[in-house]
Protein backbone atom coordinates (compact mmCIF):
# COMPACT_ATOMS: atom_id res chain seq x y z
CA UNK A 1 -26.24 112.64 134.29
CA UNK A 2 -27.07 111.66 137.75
CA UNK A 3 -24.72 112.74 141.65
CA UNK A 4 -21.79 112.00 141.87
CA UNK A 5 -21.88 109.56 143.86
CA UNK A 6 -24.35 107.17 141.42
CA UNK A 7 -21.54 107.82 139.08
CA UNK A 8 -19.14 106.78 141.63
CA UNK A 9 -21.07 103.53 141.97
CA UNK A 10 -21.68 102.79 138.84
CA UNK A 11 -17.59 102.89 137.90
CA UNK A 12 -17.44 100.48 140.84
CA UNK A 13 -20.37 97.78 140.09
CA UNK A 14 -19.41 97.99 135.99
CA UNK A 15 -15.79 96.81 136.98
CA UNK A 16 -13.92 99.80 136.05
CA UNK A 17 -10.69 99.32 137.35
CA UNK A 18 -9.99 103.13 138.22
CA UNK A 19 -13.39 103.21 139.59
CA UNK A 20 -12.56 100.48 142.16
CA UNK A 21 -9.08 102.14 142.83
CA UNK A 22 -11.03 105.82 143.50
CA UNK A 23 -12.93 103.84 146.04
CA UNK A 24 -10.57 101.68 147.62
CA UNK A 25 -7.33 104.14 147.86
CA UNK A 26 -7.67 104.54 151.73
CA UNK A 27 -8.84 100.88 152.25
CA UNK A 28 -5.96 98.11 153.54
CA UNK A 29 -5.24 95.94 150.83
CA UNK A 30 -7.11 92.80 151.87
CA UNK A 31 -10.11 95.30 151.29
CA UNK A 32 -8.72 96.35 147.68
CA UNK A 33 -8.61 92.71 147.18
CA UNK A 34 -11.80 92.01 147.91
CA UNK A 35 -13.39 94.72 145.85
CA UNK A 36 -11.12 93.93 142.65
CA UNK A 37 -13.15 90.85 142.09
CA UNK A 38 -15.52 92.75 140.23
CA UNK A 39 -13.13 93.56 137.91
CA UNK A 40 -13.69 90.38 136.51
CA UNK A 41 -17.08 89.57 136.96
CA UNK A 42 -18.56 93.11 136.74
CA UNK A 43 -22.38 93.90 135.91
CA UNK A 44 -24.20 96.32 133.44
CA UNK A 45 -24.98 99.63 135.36
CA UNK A 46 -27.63 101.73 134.23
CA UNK A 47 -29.18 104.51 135.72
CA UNK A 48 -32.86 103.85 135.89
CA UNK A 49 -35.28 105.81 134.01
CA UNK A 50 -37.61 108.58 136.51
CA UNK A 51 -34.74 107.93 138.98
CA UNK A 52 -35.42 107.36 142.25
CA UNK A 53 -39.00 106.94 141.70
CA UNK A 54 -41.53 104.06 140.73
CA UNK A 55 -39.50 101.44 142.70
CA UNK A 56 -36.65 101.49 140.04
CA UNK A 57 -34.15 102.86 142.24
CA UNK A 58 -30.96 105.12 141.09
CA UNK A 59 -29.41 102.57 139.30
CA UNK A 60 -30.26 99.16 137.73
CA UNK A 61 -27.11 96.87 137.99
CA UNK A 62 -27.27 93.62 135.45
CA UNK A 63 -25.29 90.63 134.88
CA UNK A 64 -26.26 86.96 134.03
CA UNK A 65 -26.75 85.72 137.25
CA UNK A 66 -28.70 88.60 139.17
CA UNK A 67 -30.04 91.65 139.20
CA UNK A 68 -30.81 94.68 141.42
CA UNK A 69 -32.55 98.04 141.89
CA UNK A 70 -30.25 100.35 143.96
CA UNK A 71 -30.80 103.37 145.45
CA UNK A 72 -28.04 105.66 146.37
CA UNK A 73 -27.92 107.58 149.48
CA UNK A 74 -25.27 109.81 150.41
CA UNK A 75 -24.96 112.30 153.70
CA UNK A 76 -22.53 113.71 156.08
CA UNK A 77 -24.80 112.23 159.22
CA UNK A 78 -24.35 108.10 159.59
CA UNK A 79 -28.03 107.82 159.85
CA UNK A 80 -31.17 108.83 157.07
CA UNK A 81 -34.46 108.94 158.16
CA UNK A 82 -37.12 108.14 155.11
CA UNK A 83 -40.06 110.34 155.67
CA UNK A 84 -42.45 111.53 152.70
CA UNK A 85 -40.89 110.91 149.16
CA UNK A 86 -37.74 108.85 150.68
CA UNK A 87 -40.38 106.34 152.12
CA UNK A 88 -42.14 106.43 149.42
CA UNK A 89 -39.19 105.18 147.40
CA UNK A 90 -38.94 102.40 149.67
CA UNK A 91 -42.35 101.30 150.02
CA UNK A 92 -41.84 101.44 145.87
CA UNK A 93 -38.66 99.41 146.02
CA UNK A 94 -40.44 96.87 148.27
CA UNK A 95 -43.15 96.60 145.82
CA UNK A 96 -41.43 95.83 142.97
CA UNK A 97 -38.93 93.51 144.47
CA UNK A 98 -41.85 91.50 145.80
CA UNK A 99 -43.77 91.54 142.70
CA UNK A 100 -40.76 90.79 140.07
CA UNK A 101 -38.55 88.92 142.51
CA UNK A 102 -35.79 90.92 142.96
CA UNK A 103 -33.74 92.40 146.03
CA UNK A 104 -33.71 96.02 146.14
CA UNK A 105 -30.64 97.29 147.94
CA UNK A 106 -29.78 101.00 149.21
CA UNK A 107 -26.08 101.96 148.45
CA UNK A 108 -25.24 104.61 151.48
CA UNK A 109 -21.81 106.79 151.22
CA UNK A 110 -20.61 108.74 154.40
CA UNK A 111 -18.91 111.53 153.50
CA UNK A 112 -15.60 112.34 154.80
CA UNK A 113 -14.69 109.25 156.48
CA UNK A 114 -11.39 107.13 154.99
CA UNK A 115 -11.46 103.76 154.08
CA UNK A 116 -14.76 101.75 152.48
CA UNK A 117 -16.80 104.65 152.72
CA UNK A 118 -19.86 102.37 150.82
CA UNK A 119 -22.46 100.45 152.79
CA UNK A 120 -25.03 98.33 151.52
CA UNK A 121 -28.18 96.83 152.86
CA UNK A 122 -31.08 94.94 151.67
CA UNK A 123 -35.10 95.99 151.64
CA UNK A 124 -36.95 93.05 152.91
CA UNK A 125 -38.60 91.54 150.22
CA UNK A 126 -41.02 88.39 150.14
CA UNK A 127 -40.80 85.75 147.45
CA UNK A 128 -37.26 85.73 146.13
CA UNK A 129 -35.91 82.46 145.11
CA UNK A 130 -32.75 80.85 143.80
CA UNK A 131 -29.77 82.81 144.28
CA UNK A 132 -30.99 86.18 145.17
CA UNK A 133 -32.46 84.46 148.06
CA UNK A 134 -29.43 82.79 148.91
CA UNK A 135 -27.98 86.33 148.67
CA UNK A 136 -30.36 87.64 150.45
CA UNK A 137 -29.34 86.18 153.91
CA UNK A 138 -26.25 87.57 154.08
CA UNK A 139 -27.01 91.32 153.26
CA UNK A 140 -28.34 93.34 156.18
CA UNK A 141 -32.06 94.87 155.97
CA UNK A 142 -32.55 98.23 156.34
CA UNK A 143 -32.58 98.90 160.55
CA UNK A 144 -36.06 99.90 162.10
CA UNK A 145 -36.48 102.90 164.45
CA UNK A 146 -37.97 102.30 167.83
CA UNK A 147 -41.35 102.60 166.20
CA UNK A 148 -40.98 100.52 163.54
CA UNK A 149 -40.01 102.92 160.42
CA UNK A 150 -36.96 101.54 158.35
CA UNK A 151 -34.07 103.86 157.91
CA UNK A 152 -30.49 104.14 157.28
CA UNK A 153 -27.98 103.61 159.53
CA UNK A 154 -24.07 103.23 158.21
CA UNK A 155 -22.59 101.38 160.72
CA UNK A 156 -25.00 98.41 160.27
CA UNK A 157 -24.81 98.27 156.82
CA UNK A 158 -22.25 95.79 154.73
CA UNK A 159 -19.06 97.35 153.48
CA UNK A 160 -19.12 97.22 149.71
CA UNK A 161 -15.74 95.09 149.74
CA UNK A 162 -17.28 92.44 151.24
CA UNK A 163 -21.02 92.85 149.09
CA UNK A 164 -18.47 92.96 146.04
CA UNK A 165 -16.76 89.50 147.80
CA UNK A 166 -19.97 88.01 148.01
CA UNK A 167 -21.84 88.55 144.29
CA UNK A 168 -18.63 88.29 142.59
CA UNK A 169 -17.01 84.95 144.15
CA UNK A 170 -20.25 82.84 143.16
CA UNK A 171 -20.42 80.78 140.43
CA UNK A 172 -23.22 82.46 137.90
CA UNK A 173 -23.98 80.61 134.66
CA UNK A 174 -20.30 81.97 133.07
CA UNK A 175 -18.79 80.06 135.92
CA UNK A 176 -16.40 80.58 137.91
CA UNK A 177 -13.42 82.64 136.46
CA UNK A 178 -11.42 82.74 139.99
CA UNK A 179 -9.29 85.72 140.48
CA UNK A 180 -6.29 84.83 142.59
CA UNK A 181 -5.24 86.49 145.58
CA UNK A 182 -2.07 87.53 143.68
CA UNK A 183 -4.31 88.59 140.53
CA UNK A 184 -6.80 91.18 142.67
CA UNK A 185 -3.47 92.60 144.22
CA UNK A 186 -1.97 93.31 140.88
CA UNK A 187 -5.47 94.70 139.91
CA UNK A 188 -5.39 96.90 142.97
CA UNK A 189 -1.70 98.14 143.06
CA UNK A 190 -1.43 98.37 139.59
């Protein structure tokens, strides 16, 4: 069935309206906003097959226009160190981004803290083109310790608000369906 917390994401990413409202209930409503988009752009979540392992990530988010291997993280600490089988889940995600041209991303939720308690960031990858290249520049890579190891550190990553902002406002090959300002605070009050 997976944690809780893929579960979590995957309301959030498939557009689930009380999904994004479970996440968002102690975020301002600019934030809310933000994060309703995917209400109407929303992707096909799965949870991958040998989860966690093989570079497919937790979860395998779909939609026309992109797709990504996520792996969620969760912890009480604002920092995860990879070491053993966490780093090699990452060297995995690396690999297969690289060799099928996709951006893996690591979903991390802190525990106990209020508002957007989601942060996402990117594994470098070589050879992405088009859009998830594009994409790619905006989303933060996964910090390196002072000797070089990647790891995971919440207060670099990007809020998911604003990673919802970003894949949702583009203009994918449905085009673009613009939700209003007034139309993602309905979504979110409502």
């Amino acid at each position: 069935m997976g944690t809780l917390y893929e579960r979590e994401l995957r309301a959030v990413l498939a557009g689930e309206i009380g999904g994004v409202r479970a996440v968002t209930r102690s975020c301002n409503e600019v934030e809310r906003a933000r994060a309703m988009q995917v209400v109407q752009r929303p992707f096909l979540v799965v949870r991958a097959p040998g989860s966690g392992s093989e570079g497919t990530g937790d979860l395998l988010a779909l939609r026309g226009d992109m797709c990504f291997p996520i792996e969620v993280k969760s912890s009480k600490s604002d920092k995860i160190y990879l070491s053993g089988r966490t780093m090699e889940q990452y060297k995995s995600l690396k690999s297969t981004g690289e060799r099928c041209g996709l951006l893996p991303l690591y979903a991390f939720r802190l525990k106990g803290v209020r508002g957007d308690s989601w942060r996402i960031m990117k594994v470098e990858v070589d050879g992405l083109t088009g859009k998830l290249r594009h994409l790619s520049r905006s989303i933060p890579a996964l910090p390196l310790t002072s000797r070089g190891a990647p790891h995971l550190n919440w207060k670099e990553g990007m809020p998911m608000h604003r990673f919802l902002e970003l894949i949702c406002k583009s203009d994918g090959v449905r085009g673009v369906e613009g939700i209003t300002g007034s139309q993602a605070m309905e979504y979110a009050s409502g």
